[in-house]
C-alpha atoms as a PDB file:
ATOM      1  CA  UNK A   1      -6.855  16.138 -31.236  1.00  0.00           C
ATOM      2  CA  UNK A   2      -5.763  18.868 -33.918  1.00  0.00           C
ATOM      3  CA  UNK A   3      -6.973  19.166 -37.157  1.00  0.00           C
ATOM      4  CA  UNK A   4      -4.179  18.916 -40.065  1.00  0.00           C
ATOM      5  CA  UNK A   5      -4.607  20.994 -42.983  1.00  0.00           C
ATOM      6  CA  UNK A   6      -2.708  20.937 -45.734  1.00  0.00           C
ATOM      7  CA  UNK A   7      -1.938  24.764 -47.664  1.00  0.00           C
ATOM      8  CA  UNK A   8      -0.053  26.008 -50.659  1.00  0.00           C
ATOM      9  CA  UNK A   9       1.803  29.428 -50.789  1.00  0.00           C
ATOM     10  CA  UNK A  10      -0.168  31.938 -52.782  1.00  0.00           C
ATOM     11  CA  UNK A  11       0.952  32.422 -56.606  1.00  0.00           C
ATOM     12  CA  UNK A  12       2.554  35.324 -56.923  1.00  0.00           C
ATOM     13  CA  UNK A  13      -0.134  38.095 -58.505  1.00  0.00           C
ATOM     14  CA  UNK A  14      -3.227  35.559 -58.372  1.00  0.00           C
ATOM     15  CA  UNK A  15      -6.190  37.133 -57.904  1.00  0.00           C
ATOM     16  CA  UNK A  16      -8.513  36.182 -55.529  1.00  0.00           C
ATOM     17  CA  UNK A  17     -11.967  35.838 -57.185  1.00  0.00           C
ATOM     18  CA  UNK A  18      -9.776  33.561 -59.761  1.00  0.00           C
ATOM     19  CA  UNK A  19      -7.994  31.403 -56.969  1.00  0.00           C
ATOM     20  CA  UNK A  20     -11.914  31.031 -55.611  1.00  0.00           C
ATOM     21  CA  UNK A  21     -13.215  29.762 -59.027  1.00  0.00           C
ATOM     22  CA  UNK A  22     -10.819  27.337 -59.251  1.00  0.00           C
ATOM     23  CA  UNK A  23     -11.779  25.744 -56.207  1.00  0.00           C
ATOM     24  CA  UNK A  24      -8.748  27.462 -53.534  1.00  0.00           C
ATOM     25  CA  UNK A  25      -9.617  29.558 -50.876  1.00  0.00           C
ATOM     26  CA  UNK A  26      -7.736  32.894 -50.206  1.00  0.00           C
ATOM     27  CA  UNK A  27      -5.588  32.292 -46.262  1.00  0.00           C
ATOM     28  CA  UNK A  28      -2.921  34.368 -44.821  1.00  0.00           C
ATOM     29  CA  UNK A  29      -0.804  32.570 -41.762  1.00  0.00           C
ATOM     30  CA  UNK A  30      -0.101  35.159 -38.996  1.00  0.00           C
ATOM     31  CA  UNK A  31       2.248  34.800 -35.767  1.00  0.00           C
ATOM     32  CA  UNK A  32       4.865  32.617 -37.199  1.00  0.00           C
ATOM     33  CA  UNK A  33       7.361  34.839 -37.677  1.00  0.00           C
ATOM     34  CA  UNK A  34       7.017  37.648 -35.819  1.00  0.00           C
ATOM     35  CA  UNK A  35       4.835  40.377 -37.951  1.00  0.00           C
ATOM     36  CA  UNK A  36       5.565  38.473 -40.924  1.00  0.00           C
ATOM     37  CA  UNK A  37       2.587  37.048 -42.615  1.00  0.00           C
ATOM     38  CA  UNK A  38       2.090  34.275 -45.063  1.00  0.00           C
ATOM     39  CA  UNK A  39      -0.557  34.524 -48.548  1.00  0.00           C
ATOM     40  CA  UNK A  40      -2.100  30.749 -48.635  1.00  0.00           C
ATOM     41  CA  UNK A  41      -4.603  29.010 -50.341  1.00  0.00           C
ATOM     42  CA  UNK A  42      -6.195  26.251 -49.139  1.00  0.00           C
ATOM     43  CA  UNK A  43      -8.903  23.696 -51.361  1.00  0.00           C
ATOM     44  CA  UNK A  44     -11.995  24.917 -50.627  1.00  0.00           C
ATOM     45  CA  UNK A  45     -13.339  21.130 -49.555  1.00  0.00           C
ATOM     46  CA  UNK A  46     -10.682  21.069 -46.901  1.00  0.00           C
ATOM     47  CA  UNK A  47     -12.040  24.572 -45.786  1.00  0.00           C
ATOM     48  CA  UNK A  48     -15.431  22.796 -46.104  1.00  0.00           C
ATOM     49  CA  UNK A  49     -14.276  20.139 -43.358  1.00  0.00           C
ATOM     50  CA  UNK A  50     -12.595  22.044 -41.186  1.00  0.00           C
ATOM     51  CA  UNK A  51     -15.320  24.655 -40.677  1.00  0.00           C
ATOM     52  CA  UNK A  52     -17.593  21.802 -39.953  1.00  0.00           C
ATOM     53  CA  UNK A  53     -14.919  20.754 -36.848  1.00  0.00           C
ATOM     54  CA  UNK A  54     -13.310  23.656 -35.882  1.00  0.00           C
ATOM     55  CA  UNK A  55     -13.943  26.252 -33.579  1.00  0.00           C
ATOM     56  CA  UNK A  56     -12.709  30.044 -34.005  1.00  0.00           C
ATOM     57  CA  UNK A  57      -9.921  30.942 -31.805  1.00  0.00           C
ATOM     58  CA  UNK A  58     -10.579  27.588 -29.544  1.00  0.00           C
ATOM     59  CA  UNK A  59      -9.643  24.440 -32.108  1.00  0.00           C
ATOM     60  CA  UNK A  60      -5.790  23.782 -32.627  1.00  0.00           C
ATOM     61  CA  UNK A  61      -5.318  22.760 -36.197  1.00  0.00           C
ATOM     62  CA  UNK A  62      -2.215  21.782 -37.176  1.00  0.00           C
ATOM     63  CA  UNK A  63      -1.215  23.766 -40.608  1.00  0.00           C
ATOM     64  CA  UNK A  64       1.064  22.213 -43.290  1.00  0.00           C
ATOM     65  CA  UNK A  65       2.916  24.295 -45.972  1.00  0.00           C
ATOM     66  CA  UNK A  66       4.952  21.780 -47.804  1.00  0.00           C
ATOM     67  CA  UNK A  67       6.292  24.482 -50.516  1.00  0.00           C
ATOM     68  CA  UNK A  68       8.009  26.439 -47.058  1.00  0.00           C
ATOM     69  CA  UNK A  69       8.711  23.045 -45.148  1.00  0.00           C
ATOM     70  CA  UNK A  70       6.870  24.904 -42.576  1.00  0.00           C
ATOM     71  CA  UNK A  71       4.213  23.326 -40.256  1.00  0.00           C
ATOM     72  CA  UNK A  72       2.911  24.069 -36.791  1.00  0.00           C
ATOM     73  CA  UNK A  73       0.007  24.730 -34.496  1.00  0.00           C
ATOM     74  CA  UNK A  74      -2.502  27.363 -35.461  1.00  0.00           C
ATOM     75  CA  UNK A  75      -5.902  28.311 -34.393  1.00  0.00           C
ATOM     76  CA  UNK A  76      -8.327  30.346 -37.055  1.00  0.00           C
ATOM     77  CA  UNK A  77      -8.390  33.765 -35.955  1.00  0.00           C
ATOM     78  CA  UNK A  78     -10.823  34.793 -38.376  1.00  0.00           C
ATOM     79  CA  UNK A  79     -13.305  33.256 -41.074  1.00  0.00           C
ATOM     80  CA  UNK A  80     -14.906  35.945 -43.983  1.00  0.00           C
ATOM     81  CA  UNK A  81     -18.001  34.266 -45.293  1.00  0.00           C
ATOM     82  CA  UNK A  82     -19.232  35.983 -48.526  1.00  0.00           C
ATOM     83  CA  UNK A  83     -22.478  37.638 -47.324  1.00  0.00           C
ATOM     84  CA  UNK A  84     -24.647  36.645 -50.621  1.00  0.00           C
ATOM     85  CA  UNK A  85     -23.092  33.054 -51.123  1.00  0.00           C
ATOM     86  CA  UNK A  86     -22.726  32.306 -47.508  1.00  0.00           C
ATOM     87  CA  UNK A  87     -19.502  30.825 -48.540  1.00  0.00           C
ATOM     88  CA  UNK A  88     -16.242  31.409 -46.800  1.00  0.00           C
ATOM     89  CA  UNK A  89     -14.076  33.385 -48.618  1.00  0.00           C
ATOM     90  CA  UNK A  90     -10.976  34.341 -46.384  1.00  0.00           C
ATOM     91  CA  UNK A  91      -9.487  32.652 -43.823  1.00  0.00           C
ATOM     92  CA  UNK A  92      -6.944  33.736 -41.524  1.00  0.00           C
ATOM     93  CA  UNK A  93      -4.667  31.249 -39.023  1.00  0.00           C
ATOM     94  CA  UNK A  94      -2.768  32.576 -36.233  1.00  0.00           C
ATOM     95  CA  UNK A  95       0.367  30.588 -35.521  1.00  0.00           C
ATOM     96  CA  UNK A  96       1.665  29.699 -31.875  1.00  0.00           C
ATOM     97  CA  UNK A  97       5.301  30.187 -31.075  1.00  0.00           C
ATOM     98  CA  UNK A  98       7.244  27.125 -30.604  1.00  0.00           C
ATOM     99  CA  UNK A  99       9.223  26.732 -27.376  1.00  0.00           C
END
């Protein structure tokens, strides 16, 4: 069963540390267009949940983008946790190409 997560393209010039404060985490979604990536955020409960289900490179989790009416199956490829906090801070998704 995938996971379904719901994202929001990154504002244009948002910094990071700012996004984080306010509760988004930083994402970028690889693979769905070729080289092309994809700045995210996604709410940092959401992030919460999903670490607690999903496995890196193994769980299929099923990424919305509503902004890009844009959704498809993606594993996490990689997961930054902030070495003091032991908070993630960075996630990447890796999409698979349809067909």
């Amino acid at each position: 069963m995938a996971i379904t997560v719901e994202s929001q393209k990154r504002p244009e010039g948002s910094k990071p540390n700012a996004l984080r404060r306010s509760g988004l985490i930083p994402a970028n979604l690889y693979g769905h267009q070729g080289t092309e990536s994809i700045s995210l955020v996604v709410d940092a409960k959401t992030v919460e949940r999903l670490l607690k289900r999903a496995a890196v490179n193994k769980t299929e989790i099923e990424l919305n983008i509503p902004e890009l009416e844009w959704s498809g199956i993606t594993v996490l490829r990689e997961v930054q946790i902030h070495p003091a906090k032991g908070t993630p801070y960075h996630l990447s998704f890796f999409a698979f190409a349809k067909g």
